[in-house]
N, C-alpha and C. Protein backbone atom coordinates (compact mmCIF):
# COMPACT_ATOMS: atom_id res chain seq x y z
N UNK A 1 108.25 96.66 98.89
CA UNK A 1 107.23 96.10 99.77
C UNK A 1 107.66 94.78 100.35
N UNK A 2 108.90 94.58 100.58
CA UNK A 2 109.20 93.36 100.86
C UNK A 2 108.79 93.56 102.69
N UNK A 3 108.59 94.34 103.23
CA UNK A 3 108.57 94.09 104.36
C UNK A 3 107.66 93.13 105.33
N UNK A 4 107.61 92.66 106.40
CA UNK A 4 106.87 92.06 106.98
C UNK A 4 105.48 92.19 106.86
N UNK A 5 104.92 93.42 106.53
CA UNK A 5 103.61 93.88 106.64
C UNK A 5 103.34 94.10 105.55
N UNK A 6 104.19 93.61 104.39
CA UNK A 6 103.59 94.46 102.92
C UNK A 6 102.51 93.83 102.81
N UNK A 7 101.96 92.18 103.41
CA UNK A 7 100.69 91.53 103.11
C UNK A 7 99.60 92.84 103.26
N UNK A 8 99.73 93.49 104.63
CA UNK A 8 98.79 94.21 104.90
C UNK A 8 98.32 95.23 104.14
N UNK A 9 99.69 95.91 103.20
CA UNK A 9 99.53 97.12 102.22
C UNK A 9 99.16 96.78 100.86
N UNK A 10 99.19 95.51 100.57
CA UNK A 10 98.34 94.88 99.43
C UNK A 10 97.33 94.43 99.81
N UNK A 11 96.68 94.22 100.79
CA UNK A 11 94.88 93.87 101.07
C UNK A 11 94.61 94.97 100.83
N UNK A 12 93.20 94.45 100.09
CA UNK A 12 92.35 95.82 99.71
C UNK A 12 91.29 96.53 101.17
N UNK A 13 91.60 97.69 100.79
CA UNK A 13 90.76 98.75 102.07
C UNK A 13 89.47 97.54 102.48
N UNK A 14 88.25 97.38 100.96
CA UNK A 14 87.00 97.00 101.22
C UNK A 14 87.25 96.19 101.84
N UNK A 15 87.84 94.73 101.32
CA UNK A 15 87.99 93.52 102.42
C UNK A 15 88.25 93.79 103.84
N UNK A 16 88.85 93.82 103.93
CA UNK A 16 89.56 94.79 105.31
C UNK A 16 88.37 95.27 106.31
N UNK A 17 87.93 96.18 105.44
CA UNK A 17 87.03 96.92 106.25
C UNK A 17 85.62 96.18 106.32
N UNK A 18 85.21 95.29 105.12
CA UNK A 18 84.27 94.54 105.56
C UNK A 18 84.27 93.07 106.27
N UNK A 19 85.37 93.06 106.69
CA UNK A 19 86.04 91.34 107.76
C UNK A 19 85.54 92.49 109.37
N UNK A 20 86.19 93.66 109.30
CA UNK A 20 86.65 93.99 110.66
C UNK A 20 84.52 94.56 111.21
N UNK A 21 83.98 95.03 109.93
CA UNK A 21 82.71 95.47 110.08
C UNK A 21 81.69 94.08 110.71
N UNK A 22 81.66 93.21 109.99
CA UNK A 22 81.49 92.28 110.12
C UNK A 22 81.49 91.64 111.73
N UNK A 23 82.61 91.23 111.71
CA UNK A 23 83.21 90.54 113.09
C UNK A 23 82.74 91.65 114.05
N UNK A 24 82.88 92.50 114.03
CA UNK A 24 82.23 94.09 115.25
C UNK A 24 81.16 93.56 115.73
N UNK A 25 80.37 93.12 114.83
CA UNK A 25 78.85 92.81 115.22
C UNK A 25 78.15 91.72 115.34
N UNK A 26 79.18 91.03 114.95
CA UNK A 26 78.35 89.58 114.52
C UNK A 26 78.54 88.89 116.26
N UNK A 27 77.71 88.00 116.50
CA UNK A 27 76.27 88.01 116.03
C UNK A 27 75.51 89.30 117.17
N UNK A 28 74.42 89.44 116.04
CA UNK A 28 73.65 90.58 116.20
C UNK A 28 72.90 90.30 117.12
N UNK A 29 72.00 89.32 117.29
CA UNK A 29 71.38 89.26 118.50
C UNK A 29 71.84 88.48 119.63
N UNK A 30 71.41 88.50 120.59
CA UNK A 30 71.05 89.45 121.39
C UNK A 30 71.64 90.29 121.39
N UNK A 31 73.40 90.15 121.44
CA UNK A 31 74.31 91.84 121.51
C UNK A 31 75.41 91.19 120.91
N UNK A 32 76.39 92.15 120.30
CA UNK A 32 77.46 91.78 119.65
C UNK A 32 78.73 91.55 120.68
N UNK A 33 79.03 90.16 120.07
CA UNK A 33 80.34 89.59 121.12
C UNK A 33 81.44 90.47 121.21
N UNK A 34 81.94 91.30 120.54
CA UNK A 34 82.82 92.71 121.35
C UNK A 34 82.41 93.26 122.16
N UNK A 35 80.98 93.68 121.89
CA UNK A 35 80.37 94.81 122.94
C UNK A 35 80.66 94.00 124.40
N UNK A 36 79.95 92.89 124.07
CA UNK A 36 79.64 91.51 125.17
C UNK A 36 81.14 91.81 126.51
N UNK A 37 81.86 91.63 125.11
CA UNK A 37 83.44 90.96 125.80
C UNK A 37 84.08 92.13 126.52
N UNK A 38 84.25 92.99 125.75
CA UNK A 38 84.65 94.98 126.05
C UNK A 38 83.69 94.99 127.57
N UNK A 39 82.12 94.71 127.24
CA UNK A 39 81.90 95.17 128.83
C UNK A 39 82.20 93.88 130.12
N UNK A 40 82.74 92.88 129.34
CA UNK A 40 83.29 91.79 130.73
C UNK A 40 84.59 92.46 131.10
N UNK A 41 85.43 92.83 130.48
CA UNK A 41 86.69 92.89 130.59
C UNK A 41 86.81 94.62 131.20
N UNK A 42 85.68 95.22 131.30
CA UNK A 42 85.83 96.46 132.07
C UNK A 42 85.15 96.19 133.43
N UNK A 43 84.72 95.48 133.09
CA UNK A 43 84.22 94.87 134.77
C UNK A 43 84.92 93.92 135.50
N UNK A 44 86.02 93.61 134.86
CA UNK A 44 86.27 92.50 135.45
C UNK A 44 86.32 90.63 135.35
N UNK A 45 85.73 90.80 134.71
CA UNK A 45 85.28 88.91 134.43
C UNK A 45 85.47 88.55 133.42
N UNK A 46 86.60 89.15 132.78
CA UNK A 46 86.73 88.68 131.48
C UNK A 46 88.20 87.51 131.96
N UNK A 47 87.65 86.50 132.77
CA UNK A 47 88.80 85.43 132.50
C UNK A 47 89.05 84.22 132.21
N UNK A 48 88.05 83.63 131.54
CA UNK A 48 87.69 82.41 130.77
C UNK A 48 88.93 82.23 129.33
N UNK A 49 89.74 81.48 129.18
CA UNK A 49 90.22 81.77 128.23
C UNK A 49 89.81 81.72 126.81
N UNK A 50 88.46 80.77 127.09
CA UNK A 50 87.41 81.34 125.06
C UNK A 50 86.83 82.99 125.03
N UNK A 51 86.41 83.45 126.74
CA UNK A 51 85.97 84.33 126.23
C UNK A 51 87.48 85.46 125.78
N UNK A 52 88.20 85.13 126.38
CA UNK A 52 89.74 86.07 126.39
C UNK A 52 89.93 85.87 124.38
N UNK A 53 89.95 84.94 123.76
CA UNK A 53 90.22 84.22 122.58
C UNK A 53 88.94 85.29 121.47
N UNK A 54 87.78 85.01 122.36
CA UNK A 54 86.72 85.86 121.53
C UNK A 54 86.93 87.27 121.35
N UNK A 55 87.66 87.56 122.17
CA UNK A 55 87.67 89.01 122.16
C UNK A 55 88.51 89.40 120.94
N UNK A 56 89.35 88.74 121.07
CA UNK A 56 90.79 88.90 119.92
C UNK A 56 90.16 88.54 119.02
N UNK A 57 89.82 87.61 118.89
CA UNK A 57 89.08 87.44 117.60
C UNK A 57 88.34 88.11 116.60
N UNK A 58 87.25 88.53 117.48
CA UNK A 58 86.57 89.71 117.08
C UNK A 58 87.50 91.69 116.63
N UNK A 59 88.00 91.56 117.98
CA UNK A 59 88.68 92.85 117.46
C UNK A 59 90.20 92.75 116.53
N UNK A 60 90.56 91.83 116.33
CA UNK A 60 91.10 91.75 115.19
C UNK A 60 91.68 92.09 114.11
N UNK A 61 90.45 92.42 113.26
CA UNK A 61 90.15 93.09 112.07
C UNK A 61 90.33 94.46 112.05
N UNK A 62 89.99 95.22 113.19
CA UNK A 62 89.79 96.54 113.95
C UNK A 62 90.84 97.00 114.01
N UNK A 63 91.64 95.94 114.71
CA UNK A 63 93.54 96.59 114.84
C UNK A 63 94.18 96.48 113.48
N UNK A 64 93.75 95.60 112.95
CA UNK A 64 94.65 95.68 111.53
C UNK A 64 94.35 96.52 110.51
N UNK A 65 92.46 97.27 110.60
CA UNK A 65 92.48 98.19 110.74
C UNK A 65 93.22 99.77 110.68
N UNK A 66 93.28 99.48 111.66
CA UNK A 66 94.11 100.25 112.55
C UNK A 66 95.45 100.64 111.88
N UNK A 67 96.41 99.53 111.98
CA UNK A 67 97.18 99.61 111.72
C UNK A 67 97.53 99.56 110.28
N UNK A 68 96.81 99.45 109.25
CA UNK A 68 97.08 99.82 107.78
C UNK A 68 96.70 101.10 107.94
N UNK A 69 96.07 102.10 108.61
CA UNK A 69 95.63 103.16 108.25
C UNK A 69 96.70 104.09 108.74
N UNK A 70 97.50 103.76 109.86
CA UNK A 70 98.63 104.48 110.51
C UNK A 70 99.80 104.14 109.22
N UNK A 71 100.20 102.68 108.74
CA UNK A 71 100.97 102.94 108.23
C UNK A 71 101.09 103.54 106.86
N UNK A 72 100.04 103.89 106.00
CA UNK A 72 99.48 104.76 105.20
C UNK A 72 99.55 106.38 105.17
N UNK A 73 99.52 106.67 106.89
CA UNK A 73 99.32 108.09 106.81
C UNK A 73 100.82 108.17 107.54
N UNK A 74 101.69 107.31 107.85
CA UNK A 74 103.08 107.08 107.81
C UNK A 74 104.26 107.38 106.81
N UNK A 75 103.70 106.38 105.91
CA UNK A 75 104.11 106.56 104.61
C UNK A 75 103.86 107.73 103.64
N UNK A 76 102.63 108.48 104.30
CA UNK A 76 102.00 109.54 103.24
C UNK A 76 103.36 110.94 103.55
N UNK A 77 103.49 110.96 105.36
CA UNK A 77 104.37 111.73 105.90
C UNK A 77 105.72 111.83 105.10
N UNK A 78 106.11 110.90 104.77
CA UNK A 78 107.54 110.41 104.78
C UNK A 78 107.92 110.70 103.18
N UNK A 79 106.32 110.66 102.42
CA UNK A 79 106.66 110.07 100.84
C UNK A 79 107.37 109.31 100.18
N UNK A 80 107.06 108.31 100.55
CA UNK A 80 107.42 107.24 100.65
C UNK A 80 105.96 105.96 99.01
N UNK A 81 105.32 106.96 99.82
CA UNK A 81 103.74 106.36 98.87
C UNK A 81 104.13 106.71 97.03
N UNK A 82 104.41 108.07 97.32
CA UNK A 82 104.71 108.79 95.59
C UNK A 82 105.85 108.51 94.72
N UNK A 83 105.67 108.33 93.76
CA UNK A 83 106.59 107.95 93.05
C UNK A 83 107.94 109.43 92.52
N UNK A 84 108.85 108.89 92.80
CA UNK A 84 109.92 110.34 92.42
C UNK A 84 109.88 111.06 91.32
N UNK A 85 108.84 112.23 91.69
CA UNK A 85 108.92 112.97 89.98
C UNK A 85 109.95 114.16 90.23
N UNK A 86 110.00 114.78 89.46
CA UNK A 86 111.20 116.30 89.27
C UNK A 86 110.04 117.08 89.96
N UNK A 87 110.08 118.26 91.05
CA UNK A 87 109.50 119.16 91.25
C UNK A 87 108.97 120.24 90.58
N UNK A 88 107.91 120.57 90.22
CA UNK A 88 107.48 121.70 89.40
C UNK A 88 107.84 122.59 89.32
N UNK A 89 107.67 123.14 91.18
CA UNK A 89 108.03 124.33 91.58
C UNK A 89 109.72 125.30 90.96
N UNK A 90 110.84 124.07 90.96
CA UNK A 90 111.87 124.50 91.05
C UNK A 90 111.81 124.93 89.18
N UNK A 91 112.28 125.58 88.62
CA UNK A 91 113.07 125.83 86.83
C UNK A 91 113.93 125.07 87.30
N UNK A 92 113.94 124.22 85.83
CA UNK A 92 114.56 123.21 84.77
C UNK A 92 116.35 124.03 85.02
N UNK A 93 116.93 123.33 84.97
CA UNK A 93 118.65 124.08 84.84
C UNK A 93 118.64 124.28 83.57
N UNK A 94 119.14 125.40 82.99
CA UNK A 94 119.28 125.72 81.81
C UNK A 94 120.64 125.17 81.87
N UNK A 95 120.70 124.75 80.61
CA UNK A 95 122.49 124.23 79.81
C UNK A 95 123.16 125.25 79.37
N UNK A 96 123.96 124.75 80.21
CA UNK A 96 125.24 125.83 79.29
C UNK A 96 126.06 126.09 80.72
């Protein structure tokens, strides 16, 4: 796990998922500053650089997210996750 991202493969799922849950919504009223920012920036007017800053901010959590869950089902591909056991399937070599 020495790699650049091993921080990310040692945070736990919950944290993770409750930073990125969190930040999604907060604050709740009137509307949540992603939603807010997502519909400036499809319209157009997202070019203030706090609101540009808020956005990242907020989605964040979401991509990293994101991206522990890809490199998980990465690693799951590859087996890379499991530890090297002897295969079941194959018989033992008999001696001799």
């Amino acid at each position: 796990m020495g790699t650049l991202l091993g921080w990310l493969d040692r945070l736990p799922w919950v944290w993770l998922l409750l930073a990125a849950a969190w930040l999604a919504v907060a604050p709740v009223f009137p509307e949540p500053h992603l939603v807010e920012k997502l519909r400036m920036l499809g319209q157009g007017t997202l070019t203030r650089p706090l609101d540009i800053f808020d956005l990242l901010m907020h989605a964040a959590p979401l991509g990293l997210v994101a991206l522990k869950a890809w490199r998980q089902w990465a690693r799951r591909g590859t087996g890379a996750s499991r530890k090297s056991a002897p295969d079941s399937r194959r018989p033992a070599a008999s001696p001799g």
